[in-house]
PDB file of N, CA and C in Angstrom:
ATOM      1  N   UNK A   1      66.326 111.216 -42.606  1.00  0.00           N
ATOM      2  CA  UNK A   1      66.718 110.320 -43.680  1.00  0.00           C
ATOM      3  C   UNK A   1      68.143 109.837 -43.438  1.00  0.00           C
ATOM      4  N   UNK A   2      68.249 108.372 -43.446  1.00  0.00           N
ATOM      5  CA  UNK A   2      69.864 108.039 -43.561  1.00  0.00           C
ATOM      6  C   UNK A   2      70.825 108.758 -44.936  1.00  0.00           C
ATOM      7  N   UNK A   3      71.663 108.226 -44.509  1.00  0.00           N
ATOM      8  CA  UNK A   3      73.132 108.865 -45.381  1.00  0.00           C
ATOM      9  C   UNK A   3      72.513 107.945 -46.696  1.00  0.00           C
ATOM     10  N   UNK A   4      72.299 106.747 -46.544  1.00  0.00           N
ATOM     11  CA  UNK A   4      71.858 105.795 -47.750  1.00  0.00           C
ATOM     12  C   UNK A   4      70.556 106.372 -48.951  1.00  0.00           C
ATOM     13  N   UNK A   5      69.779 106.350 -48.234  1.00  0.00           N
ATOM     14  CA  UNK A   5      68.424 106.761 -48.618  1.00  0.00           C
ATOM     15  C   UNK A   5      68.750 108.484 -49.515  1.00  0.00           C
ATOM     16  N   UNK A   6      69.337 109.309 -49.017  1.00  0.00           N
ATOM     17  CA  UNK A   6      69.948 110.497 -49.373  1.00  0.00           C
ATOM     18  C   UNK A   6      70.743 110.211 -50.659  1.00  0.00           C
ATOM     19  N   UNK A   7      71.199 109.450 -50.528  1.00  0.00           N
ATOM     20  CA  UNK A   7      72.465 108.981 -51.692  1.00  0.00           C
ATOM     21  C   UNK A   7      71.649 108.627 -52.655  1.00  0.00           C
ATOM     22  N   UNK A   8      70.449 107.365 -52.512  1.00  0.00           N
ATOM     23  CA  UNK A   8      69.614 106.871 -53.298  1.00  0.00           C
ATOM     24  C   UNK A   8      69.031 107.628 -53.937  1.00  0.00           C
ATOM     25  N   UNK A   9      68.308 109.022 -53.262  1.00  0.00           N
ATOM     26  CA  UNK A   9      67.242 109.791 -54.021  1.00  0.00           C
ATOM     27  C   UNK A   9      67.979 110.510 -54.911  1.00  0.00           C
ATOM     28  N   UNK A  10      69.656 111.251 -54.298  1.00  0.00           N
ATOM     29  CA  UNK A  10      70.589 111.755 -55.148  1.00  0.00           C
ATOM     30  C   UNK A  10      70.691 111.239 -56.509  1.00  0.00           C
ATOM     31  N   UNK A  11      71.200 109.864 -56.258  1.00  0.00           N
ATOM     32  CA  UNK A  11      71.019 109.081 -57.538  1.00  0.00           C
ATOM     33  C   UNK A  11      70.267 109.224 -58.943  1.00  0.00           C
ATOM     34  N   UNK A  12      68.599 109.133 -57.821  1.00  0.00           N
ATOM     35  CA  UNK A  12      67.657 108.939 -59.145  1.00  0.00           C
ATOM     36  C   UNK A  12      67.374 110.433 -59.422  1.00  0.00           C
ATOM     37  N   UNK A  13      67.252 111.590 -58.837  1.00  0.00           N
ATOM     38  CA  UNK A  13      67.447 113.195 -59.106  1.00  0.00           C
ATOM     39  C   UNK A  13      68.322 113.094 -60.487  1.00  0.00           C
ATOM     40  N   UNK A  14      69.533 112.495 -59.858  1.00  0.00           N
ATOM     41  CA  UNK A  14      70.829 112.745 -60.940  1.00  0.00           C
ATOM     42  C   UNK A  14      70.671 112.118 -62.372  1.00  0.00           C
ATOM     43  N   UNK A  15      70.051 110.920 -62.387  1.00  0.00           N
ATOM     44  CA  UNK A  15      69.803 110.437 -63.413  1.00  0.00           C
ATOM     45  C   UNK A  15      68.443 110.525 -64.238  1.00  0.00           C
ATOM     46  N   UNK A  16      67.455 111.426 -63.706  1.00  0.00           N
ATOM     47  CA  UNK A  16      66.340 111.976 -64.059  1.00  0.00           C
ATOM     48  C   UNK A  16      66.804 113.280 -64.999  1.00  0.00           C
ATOM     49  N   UNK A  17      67.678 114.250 -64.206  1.00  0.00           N
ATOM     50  CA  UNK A  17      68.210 115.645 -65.036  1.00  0.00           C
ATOM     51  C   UNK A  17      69.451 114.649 -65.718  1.00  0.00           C
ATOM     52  N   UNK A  18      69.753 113.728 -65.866  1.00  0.00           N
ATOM     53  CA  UNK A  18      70.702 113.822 -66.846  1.00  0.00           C
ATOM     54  C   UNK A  18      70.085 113.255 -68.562  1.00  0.00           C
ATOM     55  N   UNK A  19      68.401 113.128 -68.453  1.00  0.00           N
ATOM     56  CA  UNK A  19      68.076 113.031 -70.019  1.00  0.00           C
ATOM     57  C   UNK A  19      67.064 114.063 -70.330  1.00  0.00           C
ATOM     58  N   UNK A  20      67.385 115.275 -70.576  1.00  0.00           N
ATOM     59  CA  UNK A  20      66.497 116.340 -70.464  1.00  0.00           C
ATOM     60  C   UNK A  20      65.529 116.005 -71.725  1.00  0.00           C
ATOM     61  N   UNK A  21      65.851 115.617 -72.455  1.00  0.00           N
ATOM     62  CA  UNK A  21      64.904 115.382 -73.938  1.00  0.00           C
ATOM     63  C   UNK A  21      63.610 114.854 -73.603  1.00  0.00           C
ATOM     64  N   UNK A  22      63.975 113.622 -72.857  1.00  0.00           N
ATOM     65  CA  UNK A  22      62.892 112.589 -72.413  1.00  0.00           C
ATOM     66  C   UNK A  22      62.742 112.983 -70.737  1.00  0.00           C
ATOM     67  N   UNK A  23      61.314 113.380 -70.703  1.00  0.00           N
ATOM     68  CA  UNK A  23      60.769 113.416 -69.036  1.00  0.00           C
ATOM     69  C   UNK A  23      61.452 112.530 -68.353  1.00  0.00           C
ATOM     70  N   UNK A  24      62.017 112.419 -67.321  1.00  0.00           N
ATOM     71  CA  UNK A  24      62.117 110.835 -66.365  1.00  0.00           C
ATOM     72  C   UNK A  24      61.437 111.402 -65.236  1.00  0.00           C
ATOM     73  N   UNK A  25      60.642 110.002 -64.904  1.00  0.00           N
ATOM     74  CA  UNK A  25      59.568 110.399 -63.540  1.00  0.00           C
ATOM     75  C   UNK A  25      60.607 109.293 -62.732  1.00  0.00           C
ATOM     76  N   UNK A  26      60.410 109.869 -61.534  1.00  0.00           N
ATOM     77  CA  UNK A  26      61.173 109.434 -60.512  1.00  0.00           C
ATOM     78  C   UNK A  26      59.690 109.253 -59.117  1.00  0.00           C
ATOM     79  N   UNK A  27      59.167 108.214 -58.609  1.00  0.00           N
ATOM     80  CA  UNK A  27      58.035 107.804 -57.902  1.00  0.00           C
ATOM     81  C   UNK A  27      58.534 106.956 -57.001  1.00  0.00           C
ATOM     82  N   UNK A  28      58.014 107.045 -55.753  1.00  0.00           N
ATOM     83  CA  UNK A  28      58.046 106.493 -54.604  1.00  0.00           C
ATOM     84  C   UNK A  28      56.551 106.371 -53.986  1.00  0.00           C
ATOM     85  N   UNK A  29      56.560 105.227 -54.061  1.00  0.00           N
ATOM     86  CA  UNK A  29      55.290 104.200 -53.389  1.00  0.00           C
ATOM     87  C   UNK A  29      55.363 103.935 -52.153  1.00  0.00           C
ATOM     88  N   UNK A  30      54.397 104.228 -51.446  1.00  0.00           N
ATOM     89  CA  UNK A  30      54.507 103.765 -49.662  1.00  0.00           C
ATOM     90  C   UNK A  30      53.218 102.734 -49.513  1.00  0.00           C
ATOM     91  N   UNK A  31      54.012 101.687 -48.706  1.00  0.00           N
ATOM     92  CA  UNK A  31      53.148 100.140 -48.832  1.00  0.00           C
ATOM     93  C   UNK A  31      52.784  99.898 -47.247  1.00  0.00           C
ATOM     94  N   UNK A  32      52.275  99.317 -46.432  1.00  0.00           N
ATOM     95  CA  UNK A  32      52.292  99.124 -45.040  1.00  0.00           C
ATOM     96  C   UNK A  32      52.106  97.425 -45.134  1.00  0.00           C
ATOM     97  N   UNK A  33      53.077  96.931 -45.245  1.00  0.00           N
ATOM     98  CA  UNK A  33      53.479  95.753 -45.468  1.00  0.00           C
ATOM     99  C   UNK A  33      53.012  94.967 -46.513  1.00  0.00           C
ATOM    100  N   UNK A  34      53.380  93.543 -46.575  1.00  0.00           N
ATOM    101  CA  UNK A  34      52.382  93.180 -47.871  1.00  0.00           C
ATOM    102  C   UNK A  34      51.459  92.501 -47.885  1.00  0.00           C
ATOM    103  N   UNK A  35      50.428  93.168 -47.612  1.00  0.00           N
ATOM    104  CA  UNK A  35      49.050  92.801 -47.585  1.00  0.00           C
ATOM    105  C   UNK A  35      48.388  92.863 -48.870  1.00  0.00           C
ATOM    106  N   UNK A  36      47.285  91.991 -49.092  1.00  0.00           N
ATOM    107  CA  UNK A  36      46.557  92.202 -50.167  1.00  0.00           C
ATOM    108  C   UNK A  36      46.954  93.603 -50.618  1.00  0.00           C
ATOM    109  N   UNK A  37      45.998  94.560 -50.381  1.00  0.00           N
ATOM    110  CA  UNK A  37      46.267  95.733 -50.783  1.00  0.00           C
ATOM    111  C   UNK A  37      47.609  96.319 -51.496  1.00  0.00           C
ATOM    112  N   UNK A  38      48.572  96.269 -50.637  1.00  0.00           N
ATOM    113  CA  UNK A  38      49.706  96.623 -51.319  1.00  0.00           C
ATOM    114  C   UNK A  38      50.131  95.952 -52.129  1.00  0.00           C
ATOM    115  N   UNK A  39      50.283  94.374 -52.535  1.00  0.00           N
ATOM    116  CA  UNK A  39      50.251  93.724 -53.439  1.00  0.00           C
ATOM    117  C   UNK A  39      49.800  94.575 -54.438  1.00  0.00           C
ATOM    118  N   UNK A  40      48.727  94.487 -54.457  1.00  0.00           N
ATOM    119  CA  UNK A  40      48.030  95.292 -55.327  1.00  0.00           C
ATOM    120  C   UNK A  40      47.921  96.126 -55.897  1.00  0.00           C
ATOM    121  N   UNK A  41      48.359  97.719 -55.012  1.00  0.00           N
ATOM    122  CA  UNK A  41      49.063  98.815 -55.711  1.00  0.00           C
ATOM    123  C   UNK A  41      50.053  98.467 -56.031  1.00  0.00           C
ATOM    124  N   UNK A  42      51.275  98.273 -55.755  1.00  0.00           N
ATOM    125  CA  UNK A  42      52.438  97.823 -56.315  1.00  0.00           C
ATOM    126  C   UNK A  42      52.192  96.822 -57.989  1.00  0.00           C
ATOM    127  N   UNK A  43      51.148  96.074 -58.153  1.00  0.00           N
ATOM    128  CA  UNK A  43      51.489  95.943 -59.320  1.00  0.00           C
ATOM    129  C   UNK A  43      50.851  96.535 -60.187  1.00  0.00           C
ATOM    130  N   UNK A  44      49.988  97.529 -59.482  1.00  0.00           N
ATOM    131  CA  UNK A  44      49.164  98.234 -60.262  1.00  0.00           C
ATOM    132  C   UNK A  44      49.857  99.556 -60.986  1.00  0.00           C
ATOM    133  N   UNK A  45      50.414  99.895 -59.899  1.00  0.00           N
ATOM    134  CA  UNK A  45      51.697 100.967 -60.553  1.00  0.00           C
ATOM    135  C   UNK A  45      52.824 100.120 -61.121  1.00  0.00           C
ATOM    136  N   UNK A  46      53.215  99.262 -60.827  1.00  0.00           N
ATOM    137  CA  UNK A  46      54.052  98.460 -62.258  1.00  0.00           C
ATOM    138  C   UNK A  46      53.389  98.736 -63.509  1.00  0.00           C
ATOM    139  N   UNK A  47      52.479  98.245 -63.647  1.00  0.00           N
ATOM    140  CA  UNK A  47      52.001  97.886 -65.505  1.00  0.00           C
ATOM    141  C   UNK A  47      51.791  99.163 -65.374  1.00  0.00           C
ATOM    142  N   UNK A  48      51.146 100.169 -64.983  1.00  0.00           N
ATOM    143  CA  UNK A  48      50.813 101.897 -65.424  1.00  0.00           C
ATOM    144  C   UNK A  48      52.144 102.089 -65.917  1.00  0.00           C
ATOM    145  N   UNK A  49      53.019 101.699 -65.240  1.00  0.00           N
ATOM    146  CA  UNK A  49      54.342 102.723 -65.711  1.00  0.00           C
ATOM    147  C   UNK A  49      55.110 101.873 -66.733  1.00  0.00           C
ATOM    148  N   UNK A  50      54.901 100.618 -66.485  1.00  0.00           N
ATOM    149  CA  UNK A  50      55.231 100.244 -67.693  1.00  0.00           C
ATOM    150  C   UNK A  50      54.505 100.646 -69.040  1.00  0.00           C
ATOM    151  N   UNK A  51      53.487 100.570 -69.132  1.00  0.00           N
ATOM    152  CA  UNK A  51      52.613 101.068 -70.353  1.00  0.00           C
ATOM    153  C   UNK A  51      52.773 102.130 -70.744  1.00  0.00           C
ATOM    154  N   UNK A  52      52.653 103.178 -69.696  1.00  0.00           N
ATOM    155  CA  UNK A  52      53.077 104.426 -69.950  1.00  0.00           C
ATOM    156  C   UNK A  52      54.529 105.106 -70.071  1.00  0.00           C
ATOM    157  N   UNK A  53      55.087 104.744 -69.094  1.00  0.00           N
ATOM    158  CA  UNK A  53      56.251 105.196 -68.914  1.00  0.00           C
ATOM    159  C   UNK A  53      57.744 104.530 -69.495  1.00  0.00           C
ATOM    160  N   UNK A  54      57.727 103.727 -70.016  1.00  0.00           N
ATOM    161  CA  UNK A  54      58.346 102.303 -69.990  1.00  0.00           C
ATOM    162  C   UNK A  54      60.287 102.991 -70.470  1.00  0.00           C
ATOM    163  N   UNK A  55      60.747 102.894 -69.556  1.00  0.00           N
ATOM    164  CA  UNK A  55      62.347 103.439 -69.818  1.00  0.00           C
ATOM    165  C   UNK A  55      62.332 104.430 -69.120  1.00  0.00           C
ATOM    166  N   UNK A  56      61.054 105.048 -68.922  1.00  0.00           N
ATOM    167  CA  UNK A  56      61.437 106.587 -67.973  1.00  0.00           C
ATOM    168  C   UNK A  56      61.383 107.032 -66.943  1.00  0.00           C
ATOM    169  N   UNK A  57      61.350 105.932 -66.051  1.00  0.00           N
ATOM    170  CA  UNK A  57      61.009 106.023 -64.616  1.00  0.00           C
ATOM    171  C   UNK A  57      61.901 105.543 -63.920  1.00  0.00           C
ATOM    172  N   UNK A  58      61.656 105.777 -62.709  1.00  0.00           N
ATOM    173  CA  UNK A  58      62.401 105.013 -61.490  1.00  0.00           C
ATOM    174  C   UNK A  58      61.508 105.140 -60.219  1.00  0.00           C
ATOM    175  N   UNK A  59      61.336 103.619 -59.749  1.00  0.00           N
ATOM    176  CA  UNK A  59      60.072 103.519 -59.068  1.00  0.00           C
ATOM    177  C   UNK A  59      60.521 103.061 -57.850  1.00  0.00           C
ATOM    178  N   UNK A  60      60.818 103.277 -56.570  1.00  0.00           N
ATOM    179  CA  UNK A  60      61.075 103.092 -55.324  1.00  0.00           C
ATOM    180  C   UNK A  60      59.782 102.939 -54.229  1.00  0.00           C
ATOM    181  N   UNK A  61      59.807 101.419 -53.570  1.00  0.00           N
ATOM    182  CA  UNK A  61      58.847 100.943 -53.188  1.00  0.00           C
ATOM    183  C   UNK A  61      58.801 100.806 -51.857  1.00  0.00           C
ATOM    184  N   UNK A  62      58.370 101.355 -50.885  1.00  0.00           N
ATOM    185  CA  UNK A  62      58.817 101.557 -49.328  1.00  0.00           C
ATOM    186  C   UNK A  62      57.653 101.020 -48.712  1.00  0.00           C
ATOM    187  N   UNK A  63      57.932 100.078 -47.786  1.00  0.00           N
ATOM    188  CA  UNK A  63      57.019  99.322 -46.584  1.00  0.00           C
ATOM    189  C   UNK A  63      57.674 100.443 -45.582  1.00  0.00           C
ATOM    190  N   UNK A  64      56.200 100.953 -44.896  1.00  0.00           N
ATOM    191  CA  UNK A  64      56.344 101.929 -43.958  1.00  0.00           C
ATOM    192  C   UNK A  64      56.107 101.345 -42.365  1.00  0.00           C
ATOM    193  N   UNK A  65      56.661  99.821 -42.391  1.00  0.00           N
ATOM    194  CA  UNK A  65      56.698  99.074 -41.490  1.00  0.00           C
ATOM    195  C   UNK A  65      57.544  99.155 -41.194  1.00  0.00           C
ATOM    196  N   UNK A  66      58.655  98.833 -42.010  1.00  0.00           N
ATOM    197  CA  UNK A  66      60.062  98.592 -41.695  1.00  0.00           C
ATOM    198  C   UNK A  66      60.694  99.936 -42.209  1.00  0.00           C
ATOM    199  N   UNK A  67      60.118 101.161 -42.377  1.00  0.00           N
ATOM    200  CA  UNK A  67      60.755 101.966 -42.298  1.00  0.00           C
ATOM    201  C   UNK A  67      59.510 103.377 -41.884  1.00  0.00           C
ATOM    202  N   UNK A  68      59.205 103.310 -40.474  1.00  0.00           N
ATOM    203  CA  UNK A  68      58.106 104.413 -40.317  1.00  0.00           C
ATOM    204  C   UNK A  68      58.242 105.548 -39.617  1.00  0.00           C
ATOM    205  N   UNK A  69      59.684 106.119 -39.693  1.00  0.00           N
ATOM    206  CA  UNK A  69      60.088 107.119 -39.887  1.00  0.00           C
ATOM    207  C   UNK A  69      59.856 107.990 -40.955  1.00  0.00           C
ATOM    208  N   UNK A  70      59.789 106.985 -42.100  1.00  0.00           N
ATOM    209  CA  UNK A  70      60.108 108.209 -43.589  1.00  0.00           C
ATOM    210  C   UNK A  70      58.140 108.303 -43.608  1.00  0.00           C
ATOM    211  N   UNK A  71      57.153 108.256 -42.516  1.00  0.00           N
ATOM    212  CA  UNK A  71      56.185 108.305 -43.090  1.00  0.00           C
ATOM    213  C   UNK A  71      55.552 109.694 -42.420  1.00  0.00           C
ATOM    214  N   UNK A  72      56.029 110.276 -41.318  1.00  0.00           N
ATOM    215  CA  UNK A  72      56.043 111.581 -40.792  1.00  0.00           C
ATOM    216  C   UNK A  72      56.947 112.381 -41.501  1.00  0.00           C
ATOM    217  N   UNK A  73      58.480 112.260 -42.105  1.00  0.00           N
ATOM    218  CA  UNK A  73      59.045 113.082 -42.688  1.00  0.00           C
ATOM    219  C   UNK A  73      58.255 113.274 -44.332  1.00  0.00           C
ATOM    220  N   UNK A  74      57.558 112.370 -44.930  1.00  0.00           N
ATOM    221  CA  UNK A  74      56.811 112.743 -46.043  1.00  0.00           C
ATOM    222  C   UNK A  74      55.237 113.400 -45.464  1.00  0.00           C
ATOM    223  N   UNK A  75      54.832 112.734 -44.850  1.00  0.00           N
ATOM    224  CA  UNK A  75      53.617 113.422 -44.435  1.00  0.00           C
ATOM    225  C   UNK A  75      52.643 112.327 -44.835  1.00  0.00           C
ATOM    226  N   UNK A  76      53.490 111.043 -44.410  1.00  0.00           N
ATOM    227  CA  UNK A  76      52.373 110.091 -45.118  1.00  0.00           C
ATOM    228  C   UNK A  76      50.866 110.023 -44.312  1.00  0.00           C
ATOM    229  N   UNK A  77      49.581 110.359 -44.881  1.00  0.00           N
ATOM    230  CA  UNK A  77      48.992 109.949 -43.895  1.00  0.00           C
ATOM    231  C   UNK A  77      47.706 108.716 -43.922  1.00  0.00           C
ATOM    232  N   UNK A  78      48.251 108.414 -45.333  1.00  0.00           N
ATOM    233  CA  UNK A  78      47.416 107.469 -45.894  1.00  0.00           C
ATOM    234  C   UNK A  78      48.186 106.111 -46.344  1.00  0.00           C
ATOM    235  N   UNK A  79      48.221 104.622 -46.719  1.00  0.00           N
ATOM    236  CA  UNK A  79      49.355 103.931 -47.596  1.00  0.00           C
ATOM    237  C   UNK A  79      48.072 103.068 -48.572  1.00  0.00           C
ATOM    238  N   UNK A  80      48.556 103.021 -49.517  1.00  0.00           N
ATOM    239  CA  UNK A  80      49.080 103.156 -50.643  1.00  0.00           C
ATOM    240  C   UNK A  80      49.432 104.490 -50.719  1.00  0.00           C
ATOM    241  N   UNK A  81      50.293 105.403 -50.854  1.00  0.00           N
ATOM    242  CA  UNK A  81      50.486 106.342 -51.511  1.00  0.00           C
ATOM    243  C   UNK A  81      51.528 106.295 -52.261  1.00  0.00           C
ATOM    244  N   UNK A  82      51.152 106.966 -53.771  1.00  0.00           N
ATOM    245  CA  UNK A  82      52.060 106.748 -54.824  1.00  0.00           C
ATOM    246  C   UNK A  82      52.449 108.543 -54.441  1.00  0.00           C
ATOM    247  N   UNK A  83      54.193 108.912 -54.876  1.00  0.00           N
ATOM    248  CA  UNK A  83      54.295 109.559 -55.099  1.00  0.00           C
ATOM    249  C   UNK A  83      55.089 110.699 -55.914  1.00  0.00           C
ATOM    250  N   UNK A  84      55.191 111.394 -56.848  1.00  0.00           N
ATOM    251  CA  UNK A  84      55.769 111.916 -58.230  1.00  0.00           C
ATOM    252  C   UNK A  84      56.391 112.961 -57.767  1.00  0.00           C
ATOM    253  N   UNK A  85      57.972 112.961 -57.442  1.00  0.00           N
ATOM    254  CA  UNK A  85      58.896 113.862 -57.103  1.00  0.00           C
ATOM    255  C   UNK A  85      59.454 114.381 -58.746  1.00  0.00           C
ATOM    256  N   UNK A  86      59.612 114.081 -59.674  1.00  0.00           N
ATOM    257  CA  UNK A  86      60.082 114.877 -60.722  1.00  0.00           C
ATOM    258  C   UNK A  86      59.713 113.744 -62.275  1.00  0.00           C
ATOM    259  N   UNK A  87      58.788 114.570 -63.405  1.00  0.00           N
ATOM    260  CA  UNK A  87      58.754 115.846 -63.262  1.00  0.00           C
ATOM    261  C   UNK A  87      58.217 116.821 -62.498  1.00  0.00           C
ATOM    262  N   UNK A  88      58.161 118.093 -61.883  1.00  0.00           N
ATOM    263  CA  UNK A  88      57.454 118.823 -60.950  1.00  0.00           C
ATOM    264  C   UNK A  88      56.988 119.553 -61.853  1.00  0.00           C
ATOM    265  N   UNK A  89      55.755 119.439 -61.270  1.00  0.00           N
ATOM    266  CA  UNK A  89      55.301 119.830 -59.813  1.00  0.00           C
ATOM    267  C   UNK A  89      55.264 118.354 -59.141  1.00  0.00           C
ATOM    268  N   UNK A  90      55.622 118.267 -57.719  1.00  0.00           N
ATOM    269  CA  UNK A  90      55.165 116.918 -56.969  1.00  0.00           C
ATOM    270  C   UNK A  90      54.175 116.643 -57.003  1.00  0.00           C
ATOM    271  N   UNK A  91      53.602 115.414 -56.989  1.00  0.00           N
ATOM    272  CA  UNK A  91      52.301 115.330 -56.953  1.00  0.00           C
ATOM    273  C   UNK A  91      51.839 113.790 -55.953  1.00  0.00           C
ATOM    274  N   UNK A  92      51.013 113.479 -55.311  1.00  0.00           N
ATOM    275  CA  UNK A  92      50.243 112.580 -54.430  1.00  0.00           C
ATOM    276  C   UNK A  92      49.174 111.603 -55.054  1.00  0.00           C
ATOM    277  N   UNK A  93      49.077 110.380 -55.235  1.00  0.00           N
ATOM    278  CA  UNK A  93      47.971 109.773 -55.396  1.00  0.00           C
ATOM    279  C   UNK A  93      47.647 108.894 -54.609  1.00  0.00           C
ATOM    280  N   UNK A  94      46.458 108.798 -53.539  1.00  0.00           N
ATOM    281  CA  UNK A  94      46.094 108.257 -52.466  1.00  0.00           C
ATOM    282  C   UNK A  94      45.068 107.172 -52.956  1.00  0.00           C
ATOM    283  N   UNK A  95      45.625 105.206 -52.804  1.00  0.00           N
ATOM    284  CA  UNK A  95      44.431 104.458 -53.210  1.00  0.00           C
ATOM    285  C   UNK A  95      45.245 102.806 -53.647  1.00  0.00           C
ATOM    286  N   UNK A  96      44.540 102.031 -54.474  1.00  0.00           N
ATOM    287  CA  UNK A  96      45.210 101.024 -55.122  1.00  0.00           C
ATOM    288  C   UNK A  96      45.743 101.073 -56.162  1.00  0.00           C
ATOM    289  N   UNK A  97      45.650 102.050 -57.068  1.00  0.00           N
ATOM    290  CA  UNK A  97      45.961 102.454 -58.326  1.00  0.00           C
ATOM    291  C   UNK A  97      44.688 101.287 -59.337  1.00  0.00           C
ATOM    292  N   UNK A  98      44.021 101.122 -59.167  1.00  0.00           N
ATOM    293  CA  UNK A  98      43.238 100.091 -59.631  1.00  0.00           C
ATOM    294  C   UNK A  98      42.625 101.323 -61.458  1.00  0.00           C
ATOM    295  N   UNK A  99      42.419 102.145 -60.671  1.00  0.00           N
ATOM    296  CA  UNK A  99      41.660 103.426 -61.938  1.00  0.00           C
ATOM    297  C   UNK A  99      43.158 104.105 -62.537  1.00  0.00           C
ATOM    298  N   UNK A 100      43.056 103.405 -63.834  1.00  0.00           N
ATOM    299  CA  UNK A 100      44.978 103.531 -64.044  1.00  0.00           C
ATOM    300  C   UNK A 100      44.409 105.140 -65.089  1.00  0.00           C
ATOM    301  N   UNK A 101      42.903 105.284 -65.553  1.00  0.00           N
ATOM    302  CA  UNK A 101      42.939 107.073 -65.335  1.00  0.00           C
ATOM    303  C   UNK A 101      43.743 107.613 -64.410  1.00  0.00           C
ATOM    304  N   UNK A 102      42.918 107.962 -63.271  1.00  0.00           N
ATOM    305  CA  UNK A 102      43.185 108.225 -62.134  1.00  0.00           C
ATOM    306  C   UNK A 102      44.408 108.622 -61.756  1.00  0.00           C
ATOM    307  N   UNK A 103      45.036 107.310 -62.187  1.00  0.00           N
ATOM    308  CA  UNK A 103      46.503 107.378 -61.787  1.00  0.00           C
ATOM    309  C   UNK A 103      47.205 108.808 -63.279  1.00  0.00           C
ATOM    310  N   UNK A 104      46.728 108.550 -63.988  1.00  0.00           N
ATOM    311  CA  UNK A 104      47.600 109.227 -64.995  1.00  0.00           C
ATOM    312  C   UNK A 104      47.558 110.533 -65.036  1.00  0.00           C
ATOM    313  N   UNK A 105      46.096 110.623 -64.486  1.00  0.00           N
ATOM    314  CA  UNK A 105      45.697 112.393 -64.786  1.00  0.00           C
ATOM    315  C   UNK A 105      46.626 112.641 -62.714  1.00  0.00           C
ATOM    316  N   UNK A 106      46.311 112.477 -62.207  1.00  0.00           N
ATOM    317  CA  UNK A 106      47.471 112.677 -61.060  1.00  0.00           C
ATOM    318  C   UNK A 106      48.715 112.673 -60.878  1.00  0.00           C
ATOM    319  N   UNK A 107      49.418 112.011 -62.461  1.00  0.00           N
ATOM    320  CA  UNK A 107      50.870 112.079 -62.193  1.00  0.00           C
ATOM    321  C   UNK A 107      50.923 113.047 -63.204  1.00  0.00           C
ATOM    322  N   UNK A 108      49.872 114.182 -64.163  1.00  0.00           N
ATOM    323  CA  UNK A 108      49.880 114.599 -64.976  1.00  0.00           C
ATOM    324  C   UNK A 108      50.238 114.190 -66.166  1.00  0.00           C
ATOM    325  N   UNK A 109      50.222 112.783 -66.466  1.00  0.00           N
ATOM    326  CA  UNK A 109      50.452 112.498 -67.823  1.00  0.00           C
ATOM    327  C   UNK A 109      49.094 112.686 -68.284  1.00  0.00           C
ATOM    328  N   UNK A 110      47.983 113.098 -67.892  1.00  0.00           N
ATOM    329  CA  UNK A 110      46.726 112.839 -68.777  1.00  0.00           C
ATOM    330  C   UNK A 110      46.105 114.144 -68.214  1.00  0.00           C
ATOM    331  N   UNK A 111      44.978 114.945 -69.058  1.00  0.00           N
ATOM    332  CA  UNK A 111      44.896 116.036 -68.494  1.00  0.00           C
ATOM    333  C   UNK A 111      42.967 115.118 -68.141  1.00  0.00           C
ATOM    334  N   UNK A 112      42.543 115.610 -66.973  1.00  0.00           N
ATOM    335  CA  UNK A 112      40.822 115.641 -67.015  1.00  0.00           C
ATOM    336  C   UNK A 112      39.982 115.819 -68.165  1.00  0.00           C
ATOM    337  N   UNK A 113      39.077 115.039 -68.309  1.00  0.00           N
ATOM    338  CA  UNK A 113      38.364 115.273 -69.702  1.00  0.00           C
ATOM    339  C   UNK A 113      37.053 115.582 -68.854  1.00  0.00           C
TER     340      UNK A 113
END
């Protein structure tokens, strides 16, 4: 990871623990350029988190084109992958986000029915 990228995640860490009252989810999306598809997740996880989340997030959106290094240091082995570094537990969702269930019960805002 660069010095930048380090600083960045510092950032949103820092400003996630600094509203303990209110959850802040902190998510990073991996795109493989912008193709249909990623179009697609990307705005698909927009409106989820807006609807759901709306003030409490911070959503970082990575083309693993122009950066495909960070896709062996995460373990990417799929793209779209959405992914939920805090609150923890971490968690993975592999797809378009199209099933905005799906998406919710995986970032644990929704439990399985």
């Amino acid at each position: 990871m660069s010095e930048e990228q380090v600083h960045d995640s510092t950032e949103a860490f820092e400003r996630a623990l600094a509203s303990p009252r209110e959850e802040r989810y902190v998510l990073r999306l991996y795109v493989t350029g912008m193709t249909p598809k990623s179009a697609r997740a990307i705005a698909n996880v927009k409106t989820i988190c807006e609807e759901h989340l709306k003030g409490r997030y911070d959503l970082e959106v990575i083309d693993l084109y122009q950066r495909p290094q960070l896709a062996e240091g995460e373990q990417i082995i799929a793209a779209p992958t959405l992914i939920k570094d805090l609150p923890l537990p971490l968690k993975r969702v592999i797809g378009d986000f199209s099933n905005a269930e799906r998406v919710l019960v995986g970032l644990d805002l929704r439990r399985k029915t």
